[in-house]
N, C-alpha and C. Protein backbone atom coordinates (compact mmCIF):
# COMPACT_ATOMS: atom_id res chain seq x y z
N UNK A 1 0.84 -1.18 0.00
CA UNK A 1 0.00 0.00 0.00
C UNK A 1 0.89 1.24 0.00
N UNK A 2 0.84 2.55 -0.94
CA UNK A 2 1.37 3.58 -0.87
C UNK A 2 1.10 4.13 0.24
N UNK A 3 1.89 5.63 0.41
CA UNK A 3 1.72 5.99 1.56
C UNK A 3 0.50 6.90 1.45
N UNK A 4 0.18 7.12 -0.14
CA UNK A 4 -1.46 8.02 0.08
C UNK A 4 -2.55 7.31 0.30
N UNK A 5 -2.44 6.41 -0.37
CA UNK A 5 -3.37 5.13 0.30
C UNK A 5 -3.74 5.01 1.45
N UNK A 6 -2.47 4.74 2.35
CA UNK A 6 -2.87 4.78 3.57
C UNK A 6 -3.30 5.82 4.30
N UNK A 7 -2.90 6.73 3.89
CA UNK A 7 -3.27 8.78 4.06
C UNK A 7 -4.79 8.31 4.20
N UNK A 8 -5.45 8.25 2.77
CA UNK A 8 -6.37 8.44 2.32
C UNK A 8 -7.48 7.40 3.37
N UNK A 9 -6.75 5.79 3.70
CA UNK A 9 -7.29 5.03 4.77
C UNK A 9 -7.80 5.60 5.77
N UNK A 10 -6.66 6.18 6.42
CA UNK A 10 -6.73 6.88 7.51
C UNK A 10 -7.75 7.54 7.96
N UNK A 11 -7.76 8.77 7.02
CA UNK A 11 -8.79 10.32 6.71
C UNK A 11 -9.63 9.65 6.64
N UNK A 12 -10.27 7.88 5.96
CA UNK A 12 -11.84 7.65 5.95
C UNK A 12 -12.03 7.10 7.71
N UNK A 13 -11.05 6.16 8.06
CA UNK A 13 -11.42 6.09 9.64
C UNK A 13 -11.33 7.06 10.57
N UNK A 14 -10.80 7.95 10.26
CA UNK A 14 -11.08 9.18 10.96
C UNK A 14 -12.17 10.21 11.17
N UNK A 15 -12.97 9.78 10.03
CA UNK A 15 -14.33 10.96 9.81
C UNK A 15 -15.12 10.49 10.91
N UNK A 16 -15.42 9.29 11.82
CA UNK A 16 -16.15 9.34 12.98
C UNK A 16 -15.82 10.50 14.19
N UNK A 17 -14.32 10.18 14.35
CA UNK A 17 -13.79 11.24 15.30
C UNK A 17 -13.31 12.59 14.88
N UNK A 18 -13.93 12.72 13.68
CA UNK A 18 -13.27 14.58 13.43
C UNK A 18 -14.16 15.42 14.42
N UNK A 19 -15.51 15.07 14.20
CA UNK A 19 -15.89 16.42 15.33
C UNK A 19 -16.17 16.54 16.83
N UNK A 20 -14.89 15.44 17.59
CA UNK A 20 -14.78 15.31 18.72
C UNK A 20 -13.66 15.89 18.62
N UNK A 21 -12.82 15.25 17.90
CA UNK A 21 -11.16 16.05 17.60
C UNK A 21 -11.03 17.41 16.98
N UNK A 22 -12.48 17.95 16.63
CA UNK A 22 -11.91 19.37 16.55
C UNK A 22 -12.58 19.93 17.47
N UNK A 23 -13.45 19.61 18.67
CA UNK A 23 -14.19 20.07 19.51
C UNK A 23 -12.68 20.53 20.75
N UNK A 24 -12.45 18.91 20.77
CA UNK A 24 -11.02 19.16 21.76
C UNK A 24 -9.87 20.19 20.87
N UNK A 25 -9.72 19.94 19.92
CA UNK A 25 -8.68 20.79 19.55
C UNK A 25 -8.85 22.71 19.40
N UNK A 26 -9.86 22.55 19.51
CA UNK A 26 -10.43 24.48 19.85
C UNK A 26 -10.51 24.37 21.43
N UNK A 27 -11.08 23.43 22.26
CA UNK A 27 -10.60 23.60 23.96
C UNK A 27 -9.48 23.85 24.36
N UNK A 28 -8.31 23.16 23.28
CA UNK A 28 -6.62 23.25 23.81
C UNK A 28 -6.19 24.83 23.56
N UNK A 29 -7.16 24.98 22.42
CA UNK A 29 -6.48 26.43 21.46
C UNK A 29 -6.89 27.51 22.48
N UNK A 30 -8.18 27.88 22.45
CA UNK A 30 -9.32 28.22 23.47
C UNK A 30 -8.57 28.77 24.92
N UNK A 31 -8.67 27.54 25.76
CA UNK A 31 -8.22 27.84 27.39
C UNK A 31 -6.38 28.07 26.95
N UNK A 32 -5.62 28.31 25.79
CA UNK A 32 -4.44 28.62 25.74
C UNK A 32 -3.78 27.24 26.10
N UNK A 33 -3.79 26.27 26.50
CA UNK A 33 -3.06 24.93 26.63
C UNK A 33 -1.94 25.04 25.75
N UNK A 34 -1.95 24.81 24.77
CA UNK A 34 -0.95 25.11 23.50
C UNK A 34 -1.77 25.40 21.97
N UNK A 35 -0.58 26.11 21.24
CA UNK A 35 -1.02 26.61 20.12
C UNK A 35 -0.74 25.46 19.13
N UNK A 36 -0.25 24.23 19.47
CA UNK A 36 0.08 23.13 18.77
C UNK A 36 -0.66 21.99 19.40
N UNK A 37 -1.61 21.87 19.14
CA UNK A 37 -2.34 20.28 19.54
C UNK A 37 -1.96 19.15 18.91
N UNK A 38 -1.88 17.99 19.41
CA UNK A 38 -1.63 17.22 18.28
C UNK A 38 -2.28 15.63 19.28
N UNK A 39 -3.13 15.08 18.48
CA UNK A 39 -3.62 14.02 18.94
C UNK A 39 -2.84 12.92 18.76
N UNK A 40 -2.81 11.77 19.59
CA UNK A 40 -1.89 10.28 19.06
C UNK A 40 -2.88 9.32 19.09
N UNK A 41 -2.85 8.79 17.78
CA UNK A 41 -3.81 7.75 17.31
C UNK A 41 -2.84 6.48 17.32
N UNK A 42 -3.89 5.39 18.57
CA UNK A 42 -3.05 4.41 18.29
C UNK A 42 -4.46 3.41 18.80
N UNK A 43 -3.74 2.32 18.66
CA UNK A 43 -4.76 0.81 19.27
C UNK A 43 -4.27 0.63 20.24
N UNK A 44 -3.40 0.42 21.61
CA UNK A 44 -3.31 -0.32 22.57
C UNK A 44 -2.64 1.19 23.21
N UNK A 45 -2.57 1.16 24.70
CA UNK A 45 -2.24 1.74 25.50
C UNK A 45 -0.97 2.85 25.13
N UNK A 46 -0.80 4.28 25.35
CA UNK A 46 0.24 4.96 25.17
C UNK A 46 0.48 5.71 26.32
N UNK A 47 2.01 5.94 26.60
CA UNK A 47 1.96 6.90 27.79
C UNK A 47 2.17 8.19 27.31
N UNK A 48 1.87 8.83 26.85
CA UNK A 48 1.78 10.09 26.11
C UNK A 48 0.54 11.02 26.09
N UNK A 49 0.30 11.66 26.76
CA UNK A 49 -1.09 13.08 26.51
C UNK A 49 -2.04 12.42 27.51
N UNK A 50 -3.16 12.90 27.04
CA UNK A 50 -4.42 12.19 28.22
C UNK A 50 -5.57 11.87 26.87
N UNK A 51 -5.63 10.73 28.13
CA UNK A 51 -6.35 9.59 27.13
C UNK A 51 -7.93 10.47 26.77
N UNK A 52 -8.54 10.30 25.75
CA UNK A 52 -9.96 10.68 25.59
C UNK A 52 -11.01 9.56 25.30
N UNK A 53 -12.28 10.06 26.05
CA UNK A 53 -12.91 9.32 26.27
C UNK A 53 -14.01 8.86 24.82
N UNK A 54 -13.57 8.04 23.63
CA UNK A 54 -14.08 7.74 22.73
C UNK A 54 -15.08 6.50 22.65
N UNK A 55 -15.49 6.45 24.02
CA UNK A 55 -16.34 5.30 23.78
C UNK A 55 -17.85 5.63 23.25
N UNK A 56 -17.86 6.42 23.22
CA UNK A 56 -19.57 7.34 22.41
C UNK A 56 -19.00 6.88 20.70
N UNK A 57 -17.89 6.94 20.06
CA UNK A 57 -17.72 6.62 18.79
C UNK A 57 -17.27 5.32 18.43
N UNK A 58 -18.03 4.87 17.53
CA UNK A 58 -17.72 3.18 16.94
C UNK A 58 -16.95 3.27 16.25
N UNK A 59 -15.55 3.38 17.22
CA UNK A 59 -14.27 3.27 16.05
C UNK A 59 -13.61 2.24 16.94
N UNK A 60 -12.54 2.40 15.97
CA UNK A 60 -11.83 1.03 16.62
C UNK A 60 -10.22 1.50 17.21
N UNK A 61 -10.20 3.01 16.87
CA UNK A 61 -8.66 3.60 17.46
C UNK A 61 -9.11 4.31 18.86
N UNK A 62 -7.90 3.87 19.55
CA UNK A 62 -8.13 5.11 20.82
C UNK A 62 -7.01 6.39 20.50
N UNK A 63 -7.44 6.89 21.38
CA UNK A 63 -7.11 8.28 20.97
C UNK A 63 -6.40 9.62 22.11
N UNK A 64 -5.00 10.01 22.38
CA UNK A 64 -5.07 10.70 23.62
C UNK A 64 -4.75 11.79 22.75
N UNK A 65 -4.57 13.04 23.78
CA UNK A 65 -4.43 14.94 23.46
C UNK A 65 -3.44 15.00 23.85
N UNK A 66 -2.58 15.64 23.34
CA UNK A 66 -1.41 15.78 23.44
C UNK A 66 -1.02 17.51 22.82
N UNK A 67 0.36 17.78 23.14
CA UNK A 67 0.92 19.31 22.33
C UNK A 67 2.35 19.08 22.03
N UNK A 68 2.28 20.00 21.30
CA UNK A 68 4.14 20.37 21.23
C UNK A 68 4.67 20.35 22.43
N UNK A 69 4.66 21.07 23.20
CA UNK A 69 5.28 20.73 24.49
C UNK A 69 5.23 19.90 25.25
N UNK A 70 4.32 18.91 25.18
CA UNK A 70 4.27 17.92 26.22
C UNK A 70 5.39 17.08 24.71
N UNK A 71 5.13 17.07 23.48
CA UNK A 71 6.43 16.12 23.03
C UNK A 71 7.47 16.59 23.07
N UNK A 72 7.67 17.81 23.08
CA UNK A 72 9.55 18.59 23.66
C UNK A 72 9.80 17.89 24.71
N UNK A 73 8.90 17.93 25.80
CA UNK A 73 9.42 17.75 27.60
C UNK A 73 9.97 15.72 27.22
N UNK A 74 8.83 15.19 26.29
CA UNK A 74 9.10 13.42 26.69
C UNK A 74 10.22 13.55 25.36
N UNK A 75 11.31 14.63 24.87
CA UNK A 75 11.80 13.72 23.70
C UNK A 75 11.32 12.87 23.08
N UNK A 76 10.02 13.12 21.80
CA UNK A 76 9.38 12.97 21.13
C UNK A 76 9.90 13.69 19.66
N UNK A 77 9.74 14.92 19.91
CA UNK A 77 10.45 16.24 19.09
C UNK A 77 11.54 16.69 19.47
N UNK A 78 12.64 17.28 18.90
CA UNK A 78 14.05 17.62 19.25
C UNK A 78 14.05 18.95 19.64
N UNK A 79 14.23 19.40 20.90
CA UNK A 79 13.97 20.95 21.01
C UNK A 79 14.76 21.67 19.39
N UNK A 80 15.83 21.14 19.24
CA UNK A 80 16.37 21.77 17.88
C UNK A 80 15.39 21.46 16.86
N UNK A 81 14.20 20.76 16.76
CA UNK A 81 14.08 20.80 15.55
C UNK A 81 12.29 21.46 15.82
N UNK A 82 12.22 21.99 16.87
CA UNK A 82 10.87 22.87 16.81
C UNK A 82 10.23 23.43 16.31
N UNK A 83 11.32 24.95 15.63
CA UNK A 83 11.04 25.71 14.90
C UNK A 83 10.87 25.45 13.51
N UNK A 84 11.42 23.60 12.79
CA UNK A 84 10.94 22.57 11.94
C UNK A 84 9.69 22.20 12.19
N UNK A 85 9.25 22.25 13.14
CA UNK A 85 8.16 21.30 13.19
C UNK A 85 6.42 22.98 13.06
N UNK A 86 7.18 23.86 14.10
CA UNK A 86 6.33 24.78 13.67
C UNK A 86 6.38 25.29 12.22
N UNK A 87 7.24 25.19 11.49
CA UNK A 87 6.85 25.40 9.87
C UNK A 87 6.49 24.44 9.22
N UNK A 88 6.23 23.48 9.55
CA UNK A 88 4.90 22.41 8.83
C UNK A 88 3.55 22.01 9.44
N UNK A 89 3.74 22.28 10.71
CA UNK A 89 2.51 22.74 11.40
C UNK A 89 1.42 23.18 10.74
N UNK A 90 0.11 22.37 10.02
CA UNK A 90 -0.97 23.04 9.68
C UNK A 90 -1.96 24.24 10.58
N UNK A 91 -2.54 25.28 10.31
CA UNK A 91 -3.39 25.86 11.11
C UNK A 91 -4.70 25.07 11.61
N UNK A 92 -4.57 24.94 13.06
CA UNK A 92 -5.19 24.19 13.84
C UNK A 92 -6.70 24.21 13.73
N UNK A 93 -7.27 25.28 13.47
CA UNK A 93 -8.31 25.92 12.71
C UNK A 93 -9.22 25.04 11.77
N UNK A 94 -7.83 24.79 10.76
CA UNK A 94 -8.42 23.98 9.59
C UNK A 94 -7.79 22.91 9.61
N UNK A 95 -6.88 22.39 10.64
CA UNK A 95 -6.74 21.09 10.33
C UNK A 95 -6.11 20.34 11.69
N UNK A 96 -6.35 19.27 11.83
CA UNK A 96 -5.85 17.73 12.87
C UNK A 96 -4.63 17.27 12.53
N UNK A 97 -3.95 17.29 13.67
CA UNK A 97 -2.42 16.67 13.75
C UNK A 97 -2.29 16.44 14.47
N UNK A 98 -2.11 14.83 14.02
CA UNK A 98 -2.38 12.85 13.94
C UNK A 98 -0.98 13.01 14.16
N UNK A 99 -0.66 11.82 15.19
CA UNK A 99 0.78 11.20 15.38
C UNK A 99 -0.08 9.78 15.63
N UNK A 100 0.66 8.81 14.44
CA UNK A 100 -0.45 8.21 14.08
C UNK A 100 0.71 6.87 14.67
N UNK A 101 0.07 6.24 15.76
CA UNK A 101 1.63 4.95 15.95
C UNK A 101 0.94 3.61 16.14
N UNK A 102 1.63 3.08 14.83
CA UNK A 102 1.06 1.96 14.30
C UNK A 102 2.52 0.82 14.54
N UNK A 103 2.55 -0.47 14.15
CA UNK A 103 2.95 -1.31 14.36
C UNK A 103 4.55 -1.31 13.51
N UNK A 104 4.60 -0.26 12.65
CA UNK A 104 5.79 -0.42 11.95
C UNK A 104 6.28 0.73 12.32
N UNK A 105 5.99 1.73 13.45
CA UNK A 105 6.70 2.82 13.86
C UNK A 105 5.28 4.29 13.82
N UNK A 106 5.88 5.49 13.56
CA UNK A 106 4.56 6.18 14.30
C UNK A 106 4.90 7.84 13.14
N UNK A 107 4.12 8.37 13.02
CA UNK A 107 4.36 9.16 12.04
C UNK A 107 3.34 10.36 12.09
N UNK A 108 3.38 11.26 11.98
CA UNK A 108 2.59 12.67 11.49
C UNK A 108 1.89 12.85 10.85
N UNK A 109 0.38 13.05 11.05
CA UNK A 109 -0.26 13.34 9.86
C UNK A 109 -1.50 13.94 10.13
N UNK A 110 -1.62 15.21 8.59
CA UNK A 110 -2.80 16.56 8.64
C UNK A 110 -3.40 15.96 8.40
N UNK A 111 -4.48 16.12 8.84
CA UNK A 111 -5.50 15.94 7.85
C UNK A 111 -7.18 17.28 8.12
N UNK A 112 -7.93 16.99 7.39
CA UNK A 112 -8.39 18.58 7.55
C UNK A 112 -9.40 17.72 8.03
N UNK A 113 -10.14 19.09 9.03
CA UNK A 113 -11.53 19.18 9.86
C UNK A 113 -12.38 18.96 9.42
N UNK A 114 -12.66 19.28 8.39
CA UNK A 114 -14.12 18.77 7.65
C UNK A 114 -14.04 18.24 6.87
C-alpha cells in the first residue's frame, strides 16, 4: 500500500472522530493549553497526553491529546528541531495533527476538519 493510500485510509477512519477532535482541539487552542495540539492515534495503551474518552464513537482507534510541548518535555520532538516542526505545522483551525503509531513505527499526519 502507498503511503497516500494509507493517508487516504486513515482520513476515511477518521471521519467518525473529526468532530470530537476538533471540539477538543479548539478547547486546547481556546483555554491557551498550546497553540500546537496534536492528537496520538493508536490501538493499545500509550503513555503520552491524556487519554480521551471515545467510547460514544464506533471506532476502533483510541485516541489521547497531546501538544508540542508535552512532546519537547518526553523527547518525542528535538527541542532543535521545533522551529521545523512549527513550519509544517498546519493551522489548527483547519486542520488535525495525527501522530499516528502503528505497528511499523509512528508518524505525522494533517489531515483537515471537515
Amino acid at each position: 500500500m502507498t503511503t497516500e493510500e494509507q493517508h487516504k485510509l486513515l482520513e476515511e477512519e477518521m471521519k467518525l472522530y473529526k468532530p470530537f477532535l476538533a471540539y477538543t482541539a479548539d478547547a486546547i487552542l481556546d483555554q491557551d493549553v498550546s497553540q500546537y495540539p496534536i492528537f496520538i492515534v493508536h490501538k493499545q495503551g500509550i503513555n503520552v497526553g491524556i487519554p480521551l474518552e471515545t467510547d460514544h464513537i464506533k471506532g476502533q482507534k483510541l485516541i489521547n491529546a497531546s501538544s508540542l510541548e508535552e512532546f519537547v518535555t518526553k523527547q518525542l520532538v528535538e527541542t532543535s528541531r521545533v522551529d521545523d516542526f512549527k513550519a509544517i505545522y498546519k493551522d489548527p483551525k483547519d486542520n488535525l495533527c495525527l501522530f499516528v503509531v502503528e505497528d511499523g513505527g509512528a508518524s505525522f499526519v494533517f489531515i483537515p476538519r471537515k
